[in-house]
C-alpha atoms as a PDB file:
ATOM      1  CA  UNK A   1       7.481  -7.772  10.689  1.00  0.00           C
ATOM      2  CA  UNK A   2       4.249  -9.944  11.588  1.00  0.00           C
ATOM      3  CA  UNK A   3       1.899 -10.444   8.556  1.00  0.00           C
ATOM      4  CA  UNK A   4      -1.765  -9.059   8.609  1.00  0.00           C
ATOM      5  CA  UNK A   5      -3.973 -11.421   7.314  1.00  0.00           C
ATOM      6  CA  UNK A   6      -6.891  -9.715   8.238  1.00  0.00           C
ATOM      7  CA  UNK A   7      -5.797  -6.751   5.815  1.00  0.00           C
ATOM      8  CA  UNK A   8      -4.405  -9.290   3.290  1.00  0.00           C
ATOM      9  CA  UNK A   9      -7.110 -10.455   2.853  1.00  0.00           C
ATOM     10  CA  UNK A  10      -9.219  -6.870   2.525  1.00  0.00           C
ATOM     11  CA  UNK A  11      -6.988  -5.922   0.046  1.00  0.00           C
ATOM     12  CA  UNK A  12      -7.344  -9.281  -1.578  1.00  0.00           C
ATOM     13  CA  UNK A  13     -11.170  -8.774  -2.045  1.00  0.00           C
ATOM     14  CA  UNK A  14     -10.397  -5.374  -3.763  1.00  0.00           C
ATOM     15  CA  UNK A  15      -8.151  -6.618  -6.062  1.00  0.00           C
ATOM     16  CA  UNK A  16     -10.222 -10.133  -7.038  1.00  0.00           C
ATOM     17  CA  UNK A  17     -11.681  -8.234 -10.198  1.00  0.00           C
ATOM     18  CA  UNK A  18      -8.096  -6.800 -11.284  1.00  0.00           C
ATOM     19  CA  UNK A  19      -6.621  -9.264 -13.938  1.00  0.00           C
ATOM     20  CA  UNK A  20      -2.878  -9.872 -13.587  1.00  0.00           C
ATOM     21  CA  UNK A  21      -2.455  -9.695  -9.931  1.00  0.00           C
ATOM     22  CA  UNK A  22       0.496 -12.042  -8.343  1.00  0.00           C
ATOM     23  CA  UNK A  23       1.090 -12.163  -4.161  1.00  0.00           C
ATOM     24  CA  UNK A  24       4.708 -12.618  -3.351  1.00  0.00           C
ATOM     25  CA  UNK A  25       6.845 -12.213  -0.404  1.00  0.00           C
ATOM     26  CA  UNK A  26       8.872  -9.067  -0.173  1.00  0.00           C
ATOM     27  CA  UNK A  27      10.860  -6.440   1.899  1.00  0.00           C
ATOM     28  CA  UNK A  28       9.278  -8.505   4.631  1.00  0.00           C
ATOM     29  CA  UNK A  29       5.751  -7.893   3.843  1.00  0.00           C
ATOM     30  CA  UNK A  30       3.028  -9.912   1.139  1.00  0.00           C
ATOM     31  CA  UNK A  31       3.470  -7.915  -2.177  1.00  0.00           C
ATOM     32  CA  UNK A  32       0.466  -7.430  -4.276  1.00  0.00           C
ATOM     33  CA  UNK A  33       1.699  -7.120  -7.680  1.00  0.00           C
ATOM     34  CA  UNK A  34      -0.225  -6.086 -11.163  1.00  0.00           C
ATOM     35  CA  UNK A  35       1.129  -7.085 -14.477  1.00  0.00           C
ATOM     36  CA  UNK A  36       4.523  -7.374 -12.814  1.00  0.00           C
ATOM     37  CA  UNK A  37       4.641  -4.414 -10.841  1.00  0.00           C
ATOM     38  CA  UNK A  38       4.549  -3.576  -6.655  1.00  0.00           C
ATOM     39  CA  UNK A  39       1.530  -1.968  -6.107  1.00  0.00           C
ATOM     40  CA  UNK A  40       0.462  -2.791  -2.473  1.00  0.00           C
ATOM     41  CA  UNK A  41       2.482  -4.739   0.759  1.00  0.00           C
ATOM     42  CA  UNK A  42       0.886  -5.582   3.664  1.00  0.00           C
ATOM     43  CA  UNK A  43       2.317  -6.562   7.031  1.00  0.00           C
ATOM     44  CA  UNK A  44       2.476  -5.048  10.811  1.00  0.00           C
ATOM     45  CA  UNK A  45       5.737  -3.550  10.945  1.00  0.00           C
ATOM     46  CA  UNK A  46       7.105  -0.783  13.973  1.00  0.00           C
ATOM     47  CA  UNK A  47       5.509   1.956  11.874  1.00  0.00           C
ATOM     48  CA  UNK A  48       3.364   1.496   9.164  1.00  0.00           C
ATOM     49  CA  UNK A  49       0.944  -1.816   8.220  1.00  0.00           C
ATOM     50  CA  UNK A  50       0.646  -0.664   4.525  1.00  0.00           C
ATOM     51  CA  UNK A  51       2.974   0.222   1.917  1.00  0.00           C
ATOM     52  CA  UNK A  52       1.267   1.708  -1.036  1.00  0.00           C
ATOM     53  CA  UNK A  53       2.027   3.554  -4.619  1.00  0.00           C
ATOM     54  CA  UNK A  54       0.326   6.744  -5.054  1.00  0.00           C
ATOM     55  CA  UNK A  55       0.621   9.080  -8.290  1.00  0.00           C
ATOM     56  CA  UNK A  56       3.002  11.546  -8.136  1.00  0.00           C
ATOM     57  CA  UNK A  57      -0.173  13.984  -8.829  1.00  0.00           C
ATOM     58  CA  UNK A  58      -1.606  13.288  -5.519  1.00  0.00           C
ATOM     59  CA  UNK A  59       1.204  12.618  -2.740  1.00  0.00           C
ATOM     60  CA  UNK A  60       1.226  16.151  -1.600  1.00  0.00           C
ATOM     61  CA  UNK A  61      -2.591  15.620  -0.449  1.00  0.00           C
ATOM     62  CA  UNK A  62      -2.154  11.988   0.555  1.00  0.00           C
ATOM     63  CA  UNK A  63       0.694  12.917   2.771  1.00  0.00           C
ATOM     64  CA  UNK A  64      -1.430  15.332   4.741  1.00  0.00           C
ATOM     65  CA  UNK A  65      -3.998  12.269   5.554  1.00  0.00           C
ATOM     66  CA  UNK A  66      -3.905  11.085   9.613  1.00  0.00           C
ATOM     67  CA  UNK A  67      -1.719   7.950   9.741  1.00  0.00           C
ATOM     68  CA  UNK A  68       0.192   8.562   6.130  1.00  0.00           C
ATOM     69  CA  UNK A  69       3.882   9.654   5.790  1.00  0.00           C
ATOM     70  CA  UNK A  70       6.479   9.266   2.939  1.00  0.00           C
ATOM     71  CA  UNK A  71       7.748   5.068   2.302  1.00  0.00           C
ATOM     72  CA  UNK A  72      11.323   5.643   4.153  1.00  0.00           C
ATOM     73  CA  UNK A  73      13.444   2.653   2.554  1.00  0.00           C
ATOM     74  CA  UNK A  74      17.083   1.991   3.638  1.00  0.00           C
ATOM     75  CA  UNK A  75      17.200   5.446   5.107  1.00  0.00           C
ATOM     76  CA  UNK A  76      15.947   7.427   2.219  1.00  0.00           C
ATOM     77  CA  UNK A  77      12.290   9.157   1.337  1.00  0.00           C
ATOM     78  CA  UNK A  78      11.005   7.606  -1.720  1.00  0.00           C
ATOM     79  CA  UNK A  79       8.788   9.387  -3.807  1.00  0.00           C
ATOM     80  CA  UNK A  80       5.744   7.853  -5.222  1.00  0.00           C
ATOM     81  CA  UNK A  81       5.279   5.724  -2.065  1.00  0.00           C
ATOM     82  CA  UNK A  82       3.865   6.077   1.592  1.00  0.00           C
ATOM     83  CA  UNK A  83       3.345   4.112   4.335  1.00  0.00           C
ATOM     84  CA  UNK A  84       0.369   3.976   6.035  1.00  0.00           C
ATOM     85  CA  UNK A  85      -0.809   3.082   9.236  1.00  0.00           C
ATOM     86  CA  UNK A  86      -3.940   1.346  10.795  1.00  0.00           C
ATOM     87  CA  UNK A  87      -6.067   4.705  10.977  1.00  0.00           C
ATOM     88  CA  UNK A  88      -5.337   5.064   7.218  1.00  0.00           C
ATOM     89  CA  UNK A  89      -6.665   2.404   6.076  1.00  0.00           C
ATOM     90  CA  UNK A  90      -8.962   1.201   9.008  1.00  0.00           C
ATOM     91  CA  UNK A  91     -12.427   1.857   6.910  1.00  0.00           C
ATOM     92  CA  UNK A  92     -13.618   0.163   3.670  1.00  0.00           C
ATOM     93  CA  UNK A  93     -13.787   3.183   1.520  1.00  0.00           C
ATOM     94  CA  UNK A  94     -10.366   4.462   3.176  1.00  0.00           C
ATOM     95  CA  UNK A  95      -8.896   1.075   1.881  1.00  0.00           C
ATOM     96  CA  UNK A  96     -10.378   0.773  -1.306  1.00  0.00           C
ATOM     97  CA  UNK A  97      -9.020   4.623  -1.963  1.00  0.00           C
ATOM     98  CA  UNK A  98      -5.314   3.778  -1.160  1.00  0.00           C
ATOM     99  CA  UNK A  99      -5.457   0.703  -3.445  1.00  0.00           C
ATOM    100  CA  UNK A 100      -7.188   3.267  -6.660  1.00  0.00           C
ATOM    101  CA  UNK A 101      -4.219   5.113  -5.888  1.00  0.00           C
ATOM    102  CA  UNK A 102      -1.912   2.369  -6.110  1.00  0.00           C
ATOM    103  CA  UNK A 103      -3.142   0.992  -9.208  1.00  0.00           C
ATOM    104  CA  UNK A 104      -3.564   4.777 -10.662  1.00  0.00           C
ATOM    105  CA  UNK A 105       0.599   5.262  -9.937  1.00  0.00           C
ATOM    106  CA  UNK A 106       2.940   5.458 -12.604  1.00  0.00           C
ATOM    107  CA  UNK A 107       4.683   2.277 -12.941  1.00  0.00           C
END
């Protein structure tokens, strides 16, 4: 894993206004947490540079997106969480999407 601060620091500026928000190390990426809970990592790993909460509601839709697919974690899908790569997230407004969805997702 090789951090990103370039994207850190994107998803930093969408979360400035977002009360509660903690950065900590973890599963080898920079956690964004809110009121206690993972929301967001960031950090250049082999296949994904994002790992993100989305609602249950829309992960059907999100996983159909170029450059999303399902969080894989110690050999398992999880639900409620995808990885995403650079295309995914590579614009403003595609950014700032992924991180409503993460804050939208049930805790």
């Amino acid at each position: 894993m090789a951090d990103d601060p370039e994207l850190a620091e994107r998803v930093r500026a969408l979360l400035r206004a977002v009360p509660d928000v903690v950065e900590r190390r973890m599963f080898g990426s920079l956690g964004f947490l809110v009121g206690g809970v993972l929301r967001v990592g960031v950090g250049r790993h082999a296949d994904h540079v994002m790992l993100a909460r989305v609602p249950r509601s829309a992960e059907a839709a999100a996983l159909v997106e170029p450059g999303v697919g399902r969080a894989i974690m110690r050999g398992r899908p999880v639900r409620g969480w995808l990885f995403l790569q650079d295309e995914a997230v590579a614009s403003d407004d595609a950014l700032a999407r992924r991180v409503r969805l993460a804050l939208d997702a049930e805790a």
